[in-house]
Protein backbone atom coordinates (compact mmCIF):
# COMPACT_ATOMS: atom_id res chain seq x y z
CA UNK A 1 -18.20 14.13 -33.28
CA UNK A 2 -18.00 10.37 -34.27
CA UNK A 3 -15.11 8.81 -33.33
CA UNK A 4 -13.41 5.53 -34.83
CA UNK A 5 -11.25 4.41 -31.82
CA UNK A 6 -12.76 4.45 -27.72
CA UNK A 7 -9.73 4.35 -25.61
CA UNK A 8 -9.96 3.65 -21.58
CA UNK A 9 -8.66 5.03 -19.39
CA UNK A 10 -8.80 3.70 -15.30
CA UNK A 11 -8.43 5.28 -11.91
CA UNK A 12 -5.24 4.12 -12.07
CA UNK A 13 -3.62 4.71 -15.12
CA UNK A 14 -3.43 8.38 -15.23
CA UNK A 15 -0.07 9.02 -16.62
CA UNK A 16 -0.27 11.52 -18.96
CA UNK A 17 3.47 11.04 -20.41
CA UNK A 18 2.04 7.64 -21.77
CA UNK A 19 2.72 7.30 -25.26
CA UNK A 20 -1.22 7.35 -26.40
CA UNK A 21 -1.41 11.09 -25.47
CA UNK A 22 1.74 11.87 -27.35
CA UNK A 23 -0.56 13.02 -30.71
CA UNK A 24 -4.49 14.37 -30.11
CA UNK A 25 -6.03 12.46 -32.88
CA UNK A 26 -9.57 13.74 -33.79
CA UNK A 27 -10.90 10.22 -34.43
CA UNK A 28 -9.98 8.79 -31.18
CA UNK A 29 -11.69 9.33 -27.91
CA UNK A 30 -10.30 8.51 -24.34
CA UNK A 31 -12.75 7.57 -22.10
CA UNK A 32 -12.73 7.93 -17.96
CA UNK A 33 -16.33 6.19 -15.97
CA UNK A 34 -16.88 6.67 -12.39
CA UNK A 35 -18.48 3.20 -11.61
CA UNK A 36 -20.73 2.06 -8.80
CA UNK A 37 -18.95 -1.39 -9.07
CA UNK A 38 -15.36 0.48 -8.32
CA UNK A 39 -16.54 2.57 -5.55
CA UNK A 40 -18.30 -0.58 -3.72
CA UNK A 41 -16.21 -3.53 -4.15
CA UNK A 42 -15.20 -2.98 -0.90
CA UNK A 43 -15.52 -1.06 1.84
CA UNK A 44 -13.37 1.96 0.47
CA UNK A 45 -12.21 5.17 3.09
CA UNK A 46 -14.03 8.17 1.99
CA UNK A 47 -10.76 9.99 0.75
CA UNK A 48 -9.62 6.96 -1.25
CA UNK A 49 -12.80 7.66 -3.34
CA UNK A 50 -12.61 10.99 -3.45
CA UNK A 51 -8.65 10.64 -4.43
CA UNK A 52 -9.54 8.74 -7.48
CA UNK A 53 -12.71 10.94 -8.63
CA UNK A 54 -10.62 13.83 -8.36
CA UNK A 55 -7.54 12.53 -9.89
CA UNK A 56 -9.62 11.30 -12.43
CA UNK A 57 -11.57 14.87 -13.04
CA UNK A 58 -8.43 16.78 -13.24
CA UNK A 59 -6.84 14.22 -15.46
CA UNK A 60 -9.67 14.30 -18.14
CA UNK A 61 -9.49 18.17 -18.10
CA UNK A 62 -5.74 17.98 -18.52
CA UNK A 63 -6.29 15.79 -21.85
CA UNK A 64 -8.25 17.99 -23.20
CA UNK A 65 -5.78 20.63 -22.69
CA UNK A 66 -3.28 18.73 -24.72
CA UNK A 67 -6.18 18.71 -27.44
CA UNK A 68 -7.82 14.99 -27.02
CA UNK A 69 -11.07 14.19 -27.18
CA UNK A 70 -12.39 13.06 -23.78
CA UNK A 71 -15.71 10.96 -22.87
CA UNK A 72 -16.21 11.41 -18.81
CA UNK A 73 -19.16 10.26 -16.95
CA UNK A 74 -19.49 10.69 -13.35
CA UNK A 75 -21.15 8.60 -11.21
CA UNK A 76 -24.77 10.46 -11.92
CA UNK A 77 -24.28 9.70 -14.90
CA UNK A 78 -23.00 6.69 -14.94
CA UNK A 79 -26.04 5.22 -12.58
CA UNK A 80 -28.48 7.22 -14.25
CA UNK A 81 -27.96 4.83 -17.19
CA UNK A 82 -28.25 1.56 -15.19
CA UNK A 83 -24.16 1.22 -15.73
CA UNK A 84 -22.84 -0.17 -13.27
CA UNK A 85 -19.51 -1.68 -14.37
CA UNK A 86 -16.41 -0.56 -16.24
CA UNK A 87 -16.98 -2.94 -19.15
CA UNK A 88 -21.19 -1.88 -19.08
CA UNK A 89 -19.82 1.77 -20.10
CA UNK A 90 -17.33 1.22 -22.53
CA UNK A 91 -19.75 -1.45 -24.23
CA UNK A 92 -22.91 1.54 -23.79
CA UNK A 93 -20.80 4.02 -25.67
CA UNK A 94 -18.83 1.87 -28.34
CA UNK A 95 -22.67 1.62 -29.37
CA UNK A 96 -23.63 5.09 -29.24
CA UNK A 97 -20.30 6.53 -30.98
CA UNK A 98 -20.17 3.70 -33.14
CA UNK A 99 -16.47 2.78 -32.41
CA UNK A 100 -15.31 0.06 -34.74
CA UNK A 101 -11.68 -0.07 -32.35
CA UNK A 102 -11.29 -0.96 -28.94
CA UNK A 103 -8.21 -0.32 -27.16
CA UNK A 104 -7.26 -0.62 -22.87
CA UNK A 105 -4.06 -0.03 -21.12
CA UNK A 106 -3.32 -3.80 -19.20
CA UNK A 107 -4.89 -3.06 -15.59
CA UNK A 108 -3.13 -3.95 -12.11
CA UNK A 109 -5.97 -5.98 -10.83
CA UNK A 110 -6.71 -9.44 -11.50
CA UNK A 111 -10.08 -8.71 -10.99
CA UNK A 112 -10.37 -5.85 -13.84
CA UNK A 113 -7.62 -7.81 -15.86
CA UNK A 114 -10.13 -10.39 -16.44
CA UNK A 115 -12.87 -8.53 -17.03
CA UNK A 116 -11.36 -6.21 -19.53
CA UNK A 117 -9.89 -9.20 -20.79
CA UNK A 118 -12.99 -11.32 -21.25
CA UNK A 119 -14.72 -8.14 -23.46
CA UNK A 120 -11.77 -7.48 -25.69
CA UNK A 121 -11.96 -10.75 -26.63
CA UNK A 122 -15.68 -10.23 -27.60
CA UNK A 123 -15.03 -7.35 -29.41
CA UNK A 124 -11.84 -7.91 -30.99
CA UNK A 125 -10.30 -5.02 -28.28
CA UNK A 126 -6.41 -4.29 -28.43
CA UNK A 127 -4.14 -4.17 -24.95
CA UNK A 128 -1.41 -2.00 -24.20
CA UNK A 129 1.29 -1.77 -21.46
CA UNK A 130 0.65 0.89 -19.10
CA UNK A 131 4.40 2.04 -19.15
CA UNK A 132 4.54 2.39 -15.90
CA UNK A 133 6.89 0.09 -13.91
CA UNK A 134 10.38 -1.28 -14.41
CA UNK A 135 9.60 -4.42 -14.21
CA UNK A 136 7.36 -6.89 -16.79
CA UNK A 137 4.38 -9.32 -14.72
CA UNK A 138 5.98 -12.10 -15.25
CA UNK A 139 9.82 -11.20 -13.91
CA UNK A 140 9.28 -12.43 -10.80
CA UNK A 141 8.41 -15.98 -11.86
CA UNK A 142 10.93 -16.37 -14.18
CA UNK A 143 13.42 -15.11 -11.26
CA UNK A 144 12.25 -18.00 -8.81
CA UNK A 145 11.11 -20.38 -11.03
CA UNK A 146 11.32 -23.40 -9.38
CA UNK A 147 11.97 -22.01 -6.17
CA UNK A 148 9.84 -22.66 -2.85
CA UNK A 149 10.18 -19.63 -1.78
CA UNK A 150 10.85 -15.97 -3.30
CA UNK A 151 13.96 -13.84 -1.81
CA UNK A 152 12.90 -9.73 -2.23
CA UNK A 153 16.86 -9.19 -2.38
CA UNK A 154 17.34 -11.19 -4.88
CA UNK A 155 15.08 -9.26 -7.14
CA UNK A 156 16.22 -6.10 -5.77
CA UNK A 157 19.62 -6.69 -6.90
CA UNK A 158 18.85 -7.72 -10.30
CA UNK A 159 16.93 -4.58 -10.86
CA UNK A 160 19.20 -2.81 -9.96
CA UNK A 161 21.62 -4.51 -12.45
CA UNK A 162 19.32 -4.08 -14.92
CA UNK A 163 18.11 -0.23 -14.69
CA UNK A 164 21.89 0.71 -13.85
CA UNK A 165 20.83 2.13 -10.45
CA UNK A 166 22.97 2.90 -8.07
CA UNK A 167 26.00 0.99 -9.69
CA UNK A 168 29.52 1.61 -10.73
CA UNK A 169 31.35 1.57 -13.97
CA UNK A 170 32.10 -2.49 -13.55
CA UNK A 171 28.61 -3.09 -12.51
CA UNK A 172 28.88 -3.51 -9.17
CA UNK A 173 26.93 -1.53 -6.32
CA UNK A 174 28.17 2.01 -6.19
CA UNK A 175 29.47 1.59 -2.12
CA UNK A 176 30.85 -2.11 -2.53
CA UNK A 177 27.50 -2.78 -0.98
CA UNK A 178 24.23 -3.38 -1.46
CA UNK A 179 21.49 -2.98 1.07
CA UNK A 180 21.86 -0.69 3.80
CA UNK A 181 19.03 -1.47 6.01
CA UNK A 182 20.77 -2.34 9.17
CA UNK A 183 21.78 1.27 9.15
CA UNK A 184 18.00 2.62 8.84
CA UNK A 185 16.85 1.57 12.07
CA UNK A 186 16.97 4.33 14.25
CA UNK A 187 15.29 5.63 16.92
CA UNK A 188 14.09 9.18 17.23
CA UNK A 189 15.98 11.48 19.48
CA UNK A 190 14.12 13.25 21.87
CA UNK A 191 14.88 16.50 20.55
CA UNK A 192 14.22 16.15 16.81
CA UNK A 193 11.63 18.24 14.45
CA UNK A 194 9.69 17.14 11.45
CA UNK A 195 9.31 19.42 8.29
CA UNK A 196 6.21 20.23 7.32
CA UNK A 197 5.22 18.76 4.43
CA UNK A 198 3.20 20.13 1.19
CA UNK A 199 -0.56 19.94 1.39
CA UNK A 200 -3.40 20.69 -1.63
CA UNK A 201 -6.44 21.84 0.11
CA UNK A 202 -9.50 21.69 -1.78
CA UNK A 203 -13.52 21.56 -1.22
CA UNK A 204 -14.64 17.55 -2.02
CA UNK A 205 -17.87 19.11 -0.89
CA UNK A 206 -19.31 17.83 -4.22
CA UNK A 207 -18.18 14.35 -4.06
CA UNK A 208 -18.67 13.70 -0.49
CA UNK A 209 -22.33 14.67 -1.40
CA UNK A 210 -22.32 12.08 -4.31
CA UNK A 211 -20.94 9.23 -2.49
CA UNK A 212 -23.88 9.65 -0.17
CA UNK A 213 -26.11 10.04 -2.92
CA UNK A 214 -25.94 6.65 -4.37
CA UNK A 215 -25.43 5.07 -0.61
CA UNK A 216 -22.19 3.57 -1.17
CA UNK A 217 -20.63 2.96 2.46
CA UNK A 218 -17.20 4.21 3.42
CA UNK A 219 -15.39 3.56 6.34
CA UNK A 220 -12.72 6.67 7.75
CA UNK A 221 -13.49 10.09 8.10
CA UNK A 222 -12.74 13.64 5.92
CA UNK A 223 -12.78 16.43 8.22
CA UNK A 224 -15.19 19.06 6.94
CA UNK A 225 -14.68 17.53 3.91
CA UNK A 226 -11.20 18.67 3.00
CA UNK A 227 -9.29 17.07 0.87
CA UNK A 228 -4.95 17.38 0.47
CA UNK A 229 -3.77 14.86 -1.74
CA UNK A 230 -1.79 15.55 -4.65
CA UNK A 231 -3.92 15.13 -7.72
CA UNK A 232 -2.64 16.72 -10.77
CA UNK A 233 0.71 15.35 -12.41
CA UNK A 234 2.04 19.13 -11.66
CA UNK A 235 1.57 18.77 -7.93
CA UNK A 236 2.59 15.13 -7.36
CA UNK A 237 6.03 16.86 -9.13
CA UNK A 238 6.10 19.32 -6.64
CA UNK A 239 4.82 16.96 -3.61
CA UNK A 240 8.04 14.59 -4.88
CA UNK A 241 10.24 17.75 -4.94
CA UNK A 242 9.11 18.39 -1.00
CA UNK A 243 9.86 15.41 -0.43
CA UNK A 244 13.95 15.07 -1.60
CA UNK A 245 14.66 18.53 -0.50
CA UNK A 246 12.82 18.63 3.07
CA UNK A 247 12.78 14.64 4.49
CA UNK A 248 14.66 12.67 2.14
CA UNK A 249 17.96 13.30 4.64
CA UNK A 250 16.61 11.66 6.96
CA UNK A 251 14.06 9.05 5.38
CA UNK A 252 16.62 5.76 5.93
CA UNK A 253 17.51 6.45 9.05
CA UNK A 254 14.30 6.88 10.39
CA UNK A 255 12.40 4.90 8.20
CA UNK A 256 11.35 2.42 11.07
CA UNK A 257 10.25 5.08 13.89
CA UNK A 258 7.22 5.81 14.95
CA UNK A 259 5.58 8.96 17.07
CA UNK A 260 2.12 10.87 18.24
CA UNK A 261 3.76 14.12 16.83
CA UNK A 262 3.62 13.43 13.64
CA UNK A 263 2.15 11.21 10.88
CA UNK A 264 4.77 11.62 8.08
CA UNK A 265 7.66 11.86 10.08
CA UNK A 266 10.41 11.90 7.02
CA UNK A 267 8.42 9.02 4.80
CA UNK A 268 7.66 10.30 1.05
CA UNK A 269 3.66 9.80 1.14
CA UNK A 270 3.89 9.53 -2.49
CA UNK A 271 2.60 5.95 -3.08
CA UNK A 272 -0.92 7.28 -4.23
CA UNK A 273 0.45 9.47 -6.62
CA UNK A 274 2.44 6.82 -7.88
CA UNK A 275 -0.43 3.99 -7.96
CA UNK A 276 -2.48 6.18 -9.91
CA UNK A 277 0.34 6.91 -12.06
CA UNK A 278 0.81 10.61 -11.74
CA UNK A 279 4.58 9.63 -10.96
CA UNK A 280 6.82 6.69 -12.64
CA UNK A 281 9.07 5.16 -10.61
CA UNK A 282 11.84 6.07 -12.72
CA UNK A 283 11.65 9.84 -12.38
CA UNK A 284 11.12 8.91 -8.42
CA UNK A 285 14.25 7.72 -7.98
CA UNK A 286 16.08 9.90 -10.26
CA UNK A 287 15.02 12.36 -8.57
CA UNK A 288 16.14 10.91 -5.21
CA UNK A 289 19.26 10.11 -6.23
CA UNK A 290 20.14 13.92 -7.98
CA UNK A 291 19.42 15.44 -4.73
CA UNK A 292 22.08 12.68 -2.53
CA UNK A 293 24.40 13.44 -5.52
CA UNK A 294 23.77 17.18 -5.42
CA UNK A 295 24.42 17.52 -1.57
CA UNK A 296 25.99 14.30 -0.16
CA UNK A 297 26.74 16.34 3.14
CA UNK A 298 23.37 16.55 4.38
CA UNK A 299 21.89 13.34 2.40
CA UNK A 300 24.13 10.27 3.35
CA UNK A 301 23.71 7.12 0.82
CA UNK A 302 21.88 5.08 3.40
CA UNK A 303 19.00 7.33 3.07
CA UNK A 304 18.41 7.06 -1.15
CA UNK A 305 19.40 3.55 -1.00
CA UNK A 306 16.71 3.01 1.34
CA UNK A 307 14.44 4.79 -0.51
CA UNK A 308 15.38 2.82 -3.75
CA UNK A 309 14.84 0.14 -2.28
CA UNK A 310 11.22 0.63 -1.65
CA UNK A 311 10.19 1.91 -5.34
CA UNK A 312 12.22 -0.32 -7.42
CA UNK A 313 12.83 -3.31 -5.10
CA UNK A 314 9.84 -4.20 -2.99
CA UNK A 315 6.80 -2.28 -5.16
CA UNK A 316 7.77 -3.67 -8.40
CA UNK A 317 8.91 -6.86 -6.09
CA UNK A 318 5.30 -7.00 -4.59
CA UNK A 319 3.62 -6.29 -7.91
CA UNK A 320 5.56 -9.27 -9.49
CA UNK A 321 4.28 -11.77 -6.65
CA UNK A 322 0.77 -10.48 -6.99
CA UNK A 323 0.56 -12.26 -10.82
CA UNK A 324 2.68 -14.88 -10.00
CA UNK A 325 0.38 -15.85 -7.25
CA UNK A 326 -3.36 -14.69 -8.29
CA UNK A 327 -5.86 -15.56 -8.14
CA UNK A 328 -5.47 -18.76 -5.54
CA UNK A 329 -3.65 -16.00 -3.55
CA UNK A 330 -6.89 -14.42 -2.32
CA UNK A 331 -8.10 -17.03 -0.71
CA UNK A 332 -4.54 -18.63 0.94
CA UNK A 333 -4.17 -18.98 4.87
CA UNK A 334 -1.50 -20.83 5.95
CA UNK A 335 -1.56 -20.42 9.39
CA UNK A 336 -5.53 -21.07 9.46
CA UNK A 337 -6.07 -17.73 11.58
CA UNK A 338 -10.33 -17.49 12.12
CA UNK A 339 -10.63 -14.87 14.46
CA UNK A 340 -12.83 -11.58 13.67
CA UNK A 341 -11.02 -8.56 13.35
CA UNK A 342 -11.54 -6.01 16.52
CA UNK A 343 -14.75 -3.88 15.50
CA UNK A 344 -12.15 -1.37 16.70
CA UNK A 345 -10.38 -0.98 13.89
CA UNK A 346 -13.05 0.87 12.23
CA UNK A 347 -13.72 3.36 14.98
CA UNK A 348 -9.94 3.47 17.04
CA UNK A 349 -11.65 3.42 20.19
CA UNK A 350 -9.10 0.82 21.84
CA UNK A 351 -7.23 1.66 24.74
CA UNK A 352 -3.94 0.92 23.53
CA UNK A 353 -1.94 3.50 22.66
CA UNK A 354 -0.31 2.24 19.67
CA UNK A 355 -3.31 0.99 17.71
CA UNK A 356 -5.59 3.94 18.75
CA UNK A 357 -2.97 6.26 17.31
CA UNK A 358 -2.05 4.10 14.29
CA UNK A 359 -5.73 3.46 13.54
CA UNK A 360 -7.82 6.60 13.72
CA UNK A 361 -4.40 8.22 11.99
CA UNK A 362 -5.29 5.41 9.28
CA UNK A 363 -9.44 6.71 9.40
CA UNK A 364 -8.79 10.68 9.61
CA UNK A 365 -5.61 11.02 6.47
CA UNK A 366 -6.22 7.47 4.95
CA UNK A 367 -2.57 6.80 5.51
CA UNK A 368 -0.13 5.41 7.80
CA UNK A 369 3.55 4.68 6.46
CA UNK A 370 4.54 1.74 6.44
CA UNK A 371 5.82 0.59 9.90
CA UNK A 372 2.93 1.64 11.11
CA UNK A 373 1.28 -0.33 9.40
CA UNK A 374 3.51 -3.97 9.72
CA UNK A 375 4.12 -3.74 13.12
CA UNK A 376 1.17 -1.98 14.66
CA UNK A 377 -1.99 -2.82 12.96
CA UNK A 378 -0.96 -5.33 11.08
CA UNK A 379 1.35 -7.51 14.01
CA UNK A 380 -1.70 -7.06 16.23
CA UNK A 381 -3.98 -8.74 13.33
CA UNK A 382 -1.08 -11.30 13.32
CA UNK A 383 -0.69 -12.43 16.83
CA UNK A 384 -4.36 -11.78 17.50
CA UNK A 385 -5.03 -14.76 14.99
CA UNK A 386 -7.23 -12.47 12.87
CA UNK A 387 -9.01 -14.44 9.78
CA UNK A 388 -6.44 -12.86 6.31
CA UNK A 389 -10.04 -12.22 4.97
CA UNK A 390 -11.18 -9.35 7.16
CA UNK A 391 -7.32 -7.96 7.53
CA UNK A 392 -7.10 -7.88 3.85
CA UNK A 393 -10.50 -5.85 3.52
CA UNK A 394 -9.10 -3.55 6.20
CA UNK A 395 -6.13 -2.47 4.75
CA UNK A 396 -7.53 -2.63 0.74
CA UNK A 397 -10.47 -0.42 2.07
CA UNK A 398 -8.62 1.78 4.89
CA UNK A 399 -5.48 3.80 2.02
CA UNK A 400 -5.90 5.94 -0.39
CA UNK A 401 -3.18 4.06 -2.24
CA UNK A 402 -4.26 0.46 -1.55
CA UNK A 403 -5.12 -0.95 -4.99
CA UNK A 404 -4.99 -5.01 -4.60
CA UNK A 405 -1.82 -6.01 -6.38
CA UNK A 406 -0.03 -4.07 -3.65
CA UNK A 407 -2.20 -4.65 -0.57
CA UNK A 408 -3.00 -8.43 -0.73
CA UNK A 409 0.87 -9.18 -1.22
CA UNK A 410 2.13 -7.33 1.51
CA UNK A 411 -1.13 -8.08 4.14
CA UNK A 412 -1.58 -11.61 3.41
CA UNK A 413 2.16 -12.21 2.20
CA UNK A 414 4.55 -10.32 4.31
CA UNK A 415 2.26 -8.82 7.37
CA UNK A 416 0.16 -11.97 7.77
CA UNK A 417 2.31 -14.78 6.50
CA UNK A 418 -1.20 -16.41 4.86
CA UNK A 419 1.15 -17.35 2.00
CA UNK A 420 3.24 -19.60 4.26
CA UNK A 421 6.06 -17.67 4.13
CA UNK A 422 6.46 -17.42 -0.14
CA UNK A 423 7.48 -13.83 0.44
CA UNK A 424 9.09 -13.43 3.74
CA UNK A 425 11.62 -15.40 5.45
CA UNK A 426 9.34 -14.83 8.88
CA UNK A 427 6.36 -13.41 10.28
CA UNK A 428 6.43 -10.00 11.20
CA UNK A 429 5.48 -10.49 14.82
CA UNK A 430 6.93 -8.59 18.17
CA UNK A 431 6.16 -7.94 21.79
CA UNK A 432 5.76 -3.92 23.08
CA UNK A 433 8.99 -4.54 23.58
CA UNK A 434 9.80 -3.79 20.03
CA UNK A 435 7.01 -0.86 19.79
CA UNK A 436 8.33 0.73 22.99
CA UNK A 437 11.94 0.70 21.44
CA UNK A 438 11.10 2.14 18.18
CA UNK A 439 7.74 4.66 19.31
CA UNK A 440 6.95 7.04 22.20
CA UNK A 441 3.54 5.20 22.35
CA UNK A 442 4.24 3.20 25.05
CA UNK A 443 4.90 6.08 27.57
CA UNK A 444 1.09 6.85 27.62
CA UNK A 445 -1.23 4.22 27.18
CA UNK A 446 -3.44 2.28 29.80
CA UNK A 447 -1.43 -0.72 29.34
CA UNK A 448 2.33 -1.86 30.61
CA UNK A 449 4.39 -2.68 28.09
CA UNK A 450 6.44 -4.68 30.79
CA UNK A 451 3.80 -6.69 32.08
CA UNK A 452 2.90 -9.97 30.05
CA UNK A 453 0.37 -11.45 32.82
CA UNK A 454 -1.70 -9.41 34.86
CA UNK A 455 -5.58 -6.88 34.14
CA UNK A 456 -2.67 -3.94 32.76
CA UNK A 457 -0.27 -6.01 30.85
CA UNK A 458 0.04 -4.84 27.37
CA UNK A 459 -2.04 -7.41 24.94
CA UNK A 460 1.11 -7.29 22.50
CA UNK A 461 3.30 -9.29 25.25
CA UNK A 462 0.62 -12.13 25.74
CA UNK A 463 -0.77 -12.59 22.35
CA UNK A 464 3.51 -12.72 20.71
CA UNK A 465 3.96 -15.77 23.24
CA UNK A 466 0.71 -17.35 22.69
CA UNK A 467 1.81 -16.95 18.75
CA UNK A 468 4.76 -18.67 18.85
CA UNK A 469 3.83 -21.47 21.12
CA UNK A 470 0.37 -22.43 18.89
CA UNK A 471 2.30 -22.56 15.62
CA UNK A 472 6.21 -24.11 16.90
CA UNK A 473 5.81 -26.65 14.89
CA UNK A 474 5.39 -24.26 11.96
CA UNK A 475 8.75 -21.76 13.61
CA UNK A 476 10.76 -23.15 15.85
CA UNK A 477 13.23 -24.32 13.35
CA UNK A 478 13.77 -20.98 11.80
CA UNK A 479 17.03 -19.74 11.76
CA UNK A 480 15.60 -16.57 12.32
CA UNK A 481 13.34 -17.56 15.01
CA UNK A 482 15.39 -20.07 17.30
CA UNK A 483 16.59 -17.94 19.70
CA UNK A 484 12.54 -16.76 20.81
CA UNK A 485 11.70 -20.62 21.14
CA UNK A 486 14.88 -20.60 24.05
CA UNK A 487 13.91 -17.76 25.51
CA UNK A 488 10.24 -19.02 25.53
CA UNK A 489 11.58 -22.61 27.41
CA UNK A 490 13.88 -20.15 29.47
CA UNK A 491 10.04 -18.83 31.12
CA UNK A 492 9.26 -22.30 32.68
CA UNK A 493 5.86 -24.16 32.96
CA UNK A 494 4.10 -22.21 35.39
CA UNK A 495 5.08 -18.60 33.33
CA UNK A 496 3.91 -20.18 30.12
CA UNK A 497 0.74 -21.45 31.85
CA UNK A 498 -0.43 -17.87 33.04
CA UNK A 499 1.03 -16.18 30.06
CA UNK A 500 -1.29 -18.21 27.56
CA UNK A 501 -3.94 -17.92 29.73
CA UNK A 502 -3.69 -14.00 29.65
CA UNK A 503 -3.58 -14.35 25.50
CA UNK A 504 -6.74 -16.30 25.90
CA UNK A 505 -8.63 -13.85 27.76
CA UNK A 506 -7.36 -10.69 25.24
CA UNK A 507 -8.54 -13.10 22.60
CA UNK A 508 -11.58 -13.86 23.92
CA UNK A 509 -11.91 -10.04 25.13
CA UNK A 510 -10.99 -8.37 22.26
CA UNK A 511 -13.62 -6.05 21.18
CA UNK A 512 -13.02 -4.20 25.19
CA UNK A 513 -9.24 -3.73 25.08
């Protein structure tokens, strides 16, 4: 077959309702590579691999269902002919096929951005938008320009505005109000139940097998190597529809709770499909929104707003930081945090409760939602003093759906506060005082979440003080933060003294808690 035009296609751009597959053309060939340089530029989890290879398997046979003409190469292949990069394949078979046009949808990472970039510009390539979110790169800077710091509300408010979500006739917000967070704080009654969410069991057998082949190391586990993610466009549809008729009632509410009986608890889990595109975040939240509108008795509006929030507010809010900021963002560190991360994170063996359970849920499913993830792994990496650098290779390696323009802006913006505090208005830090109110983890662990001095104080209480005393100068004239520096005076000298001195020794220690 010789082809005219080579079209890529990435891991992460594999919408199908993008306006290249609207027409097979006979002359035009899409290509998908598995690449040794995406699999290893970090540390990925075994299932975020194996998510993408699939995904990316069952989205080339789906093409060629619609009647395109595909190029895939798996890794084998891929390595068999010393190709080791994205641009190395699509520069291999341009050759072979003779391609005379060169065309790429714009990817989400800097990193690919400029390498794609850099070879359409040696070949005379052609970029396209991928379509995907509701939001351009650059709205974000023209939103703040000028500004010292970035509000998320803001932005959420004008999108809003903009897509007509969630508004009335005049153009105001559909309640008289706009953000309903205060009301999705809740705790989880004792007596509650979870729904059981959709699965997609499959044998990754095969790929498991090929990541070991070409030794590329993975951190996390895959039980007997089964796989459940959603990974066709038909189940993501149907994982989304689980979602709004089964949890959505109770997502806002609960958003900020946190158990041992169950990973999901009412969150959507639908972030991979929609990083790799499967979803839009249009359809998302239309779909959330037909099914408060279709039974407002059992979903109240603090639930979709909530939800809402998350997809068209803080993703496209993050993603719009991310190329404000990059690429001096990689490398900022405000608070000058050097510490190693705890070896622990990569094995969970830590005798806290909290992180063992947030952590080795994070290495078996590759997931944790996303309280989980702020204010257990992440406030622990915070307080601790942990160096941004091995937190963000944590979290970018540790999901399924961390790609970088999400991670990096949310672990070294919001859960790290490495960007001195561009995209929050404070640091994300608590005592157990905080996890015991919104978890049941505190009821079993080793530690007391009571005690801040002492062998069995909780490391939470210690390290939270010790935080806020090493960077006052930085906090104490927060708004947000003034009433911790009183109650920290309220403790006295002597309190202080043995309370820092605990923080040193769980610093010092940290690899044994």
């Amino acid at each position: 077959m010789a082809y005219r035009r080579l079209r890529l296609v990435l891991g992460d751009q594999l919408n199908e309702k993008h306006s290249w597959f609207a027409t097979p053309n006979e002359e035009t060939v899409y290509c998908l590579f598995e690449t040794h340089s995406e699999a290893s530029y970090c540390e990925h989890h075994v299932q975020k691999i194996t998510g993408f290879f699939l995904a990316m398997r069952a989205f080339a046979d789906r093409l060629r269902e619609l009647g395109h003409q595909v190029l895939y190469r798996n890794l084998d292949e891929t390595r068999s002919l010393g190709l080791e990069s994205i641009t190395d394949c699509v520069d291999h078979f341009a050759r072979e096929h003779d391609i005379q046009t060169f065309e790429y949808q714009l990817p989400d990472e800097y990193r690919l951005d400029q390498e794609l970039k850099a070879y359409a510009e040696k070949v005379g390539g052609v970029s396209y938008d991928t379509e995907h979110f509701m939001s351009t790169r650059d709205d974000v800077t023209k939103l703040f320009h000028g500004k010292r710091s970035y509000l998320m509300e803001t932005f959420y408010r004008e999108m809003r505005r903009r897509h007509n979500v969630l508004m009335d006739a005049n153009g105001e917000p559909a309640t008289g109000q706009w953000n309903y967070d205060q009301e999705n704080r809740g705790t989880l009654p004792k007596d509650i139940s979870f729904p059981t969410a959709s699965v997609f069991p499959r044998d990754a057998t095969d790929i498991a097998e090929l990541i070991e082949r070409h030794g590329i190391k993975t951190m996390g586990r895959m039980k007997d190597n089964h796989f459940t993610y959603p990974i066709t466009r038909a189940e993501c549809l149907e994982a989304l529809e689980d979602f709004c008729t089964k949890r959505l009632q109770f997502f806002g509410t609960y958003q900020d709770a946190m158990t041992v009986h169950d990973p999901l608890l009412y969150h959507a889990n639908l972030s991979f499909a929609m990083n790799t595109k499967m979803l839009t975040p249009r359809e998302v939240i239309d779909r959330a929104i037909r099914a408060y509108q279709d039974d407002p008795e059992h979903i109240s509006f603090n639930q979709v707003e909530g939800f809402v929030r998350q997809i068209i507010g803080w993703r496209e809010y993050m993603r719009g930081v991310y190329w404000d900021q990059m690429p001096a963002f990689e490398s900022v560190n405000a608070l000058e945090h050097d510490l190693s991360l705890p070896k622990w994170y990569w094995t969970g063996k830590t005798k806290m409760n909290c992180l063992a359970h947030a952590v080795n849920q994070s290495l078996d499913l590759a997931y944790a939602h996303h309280i989980q993830r702020l204010m257990i792994t992440g406030n622990f990496a915070l307080i601790l003093g942990a160096h941004p650098d091995d937190v963000d290779a944590w979290y970018l390696g540790v999901y399924i759906d961390a790609v970088q323009w999400v991670e990096i802006t949310n672990t070294r913006g919001m859960s790290q506060r490495a960007d001195g505090g561009l995209v929050a208005t404070k640091p994300y830090c608590s005592s157990a005082n905080y996890i015991n109110k919104m978890s049941d983890y505190c009821k079993s662990c080793h530690y007391n979440y009571k005690k801040r001095t002492g062998e069995d104080a909780c490391p939470f209480n210690s390290l939270y003080w010790d935080f806020l005393d090493r960077h006052r100068e930085r906090f104490e004239s927060n708004f947000r933060m003034k009433m911790m520096y009183k109650a920290w005076e309220r403790k006295g000298s002597a309190e202080q003294t043995a309370i820092l001195e605990r923080a040193a020794w769980v610093k010092a220690n940290r690899e044994e808690l």
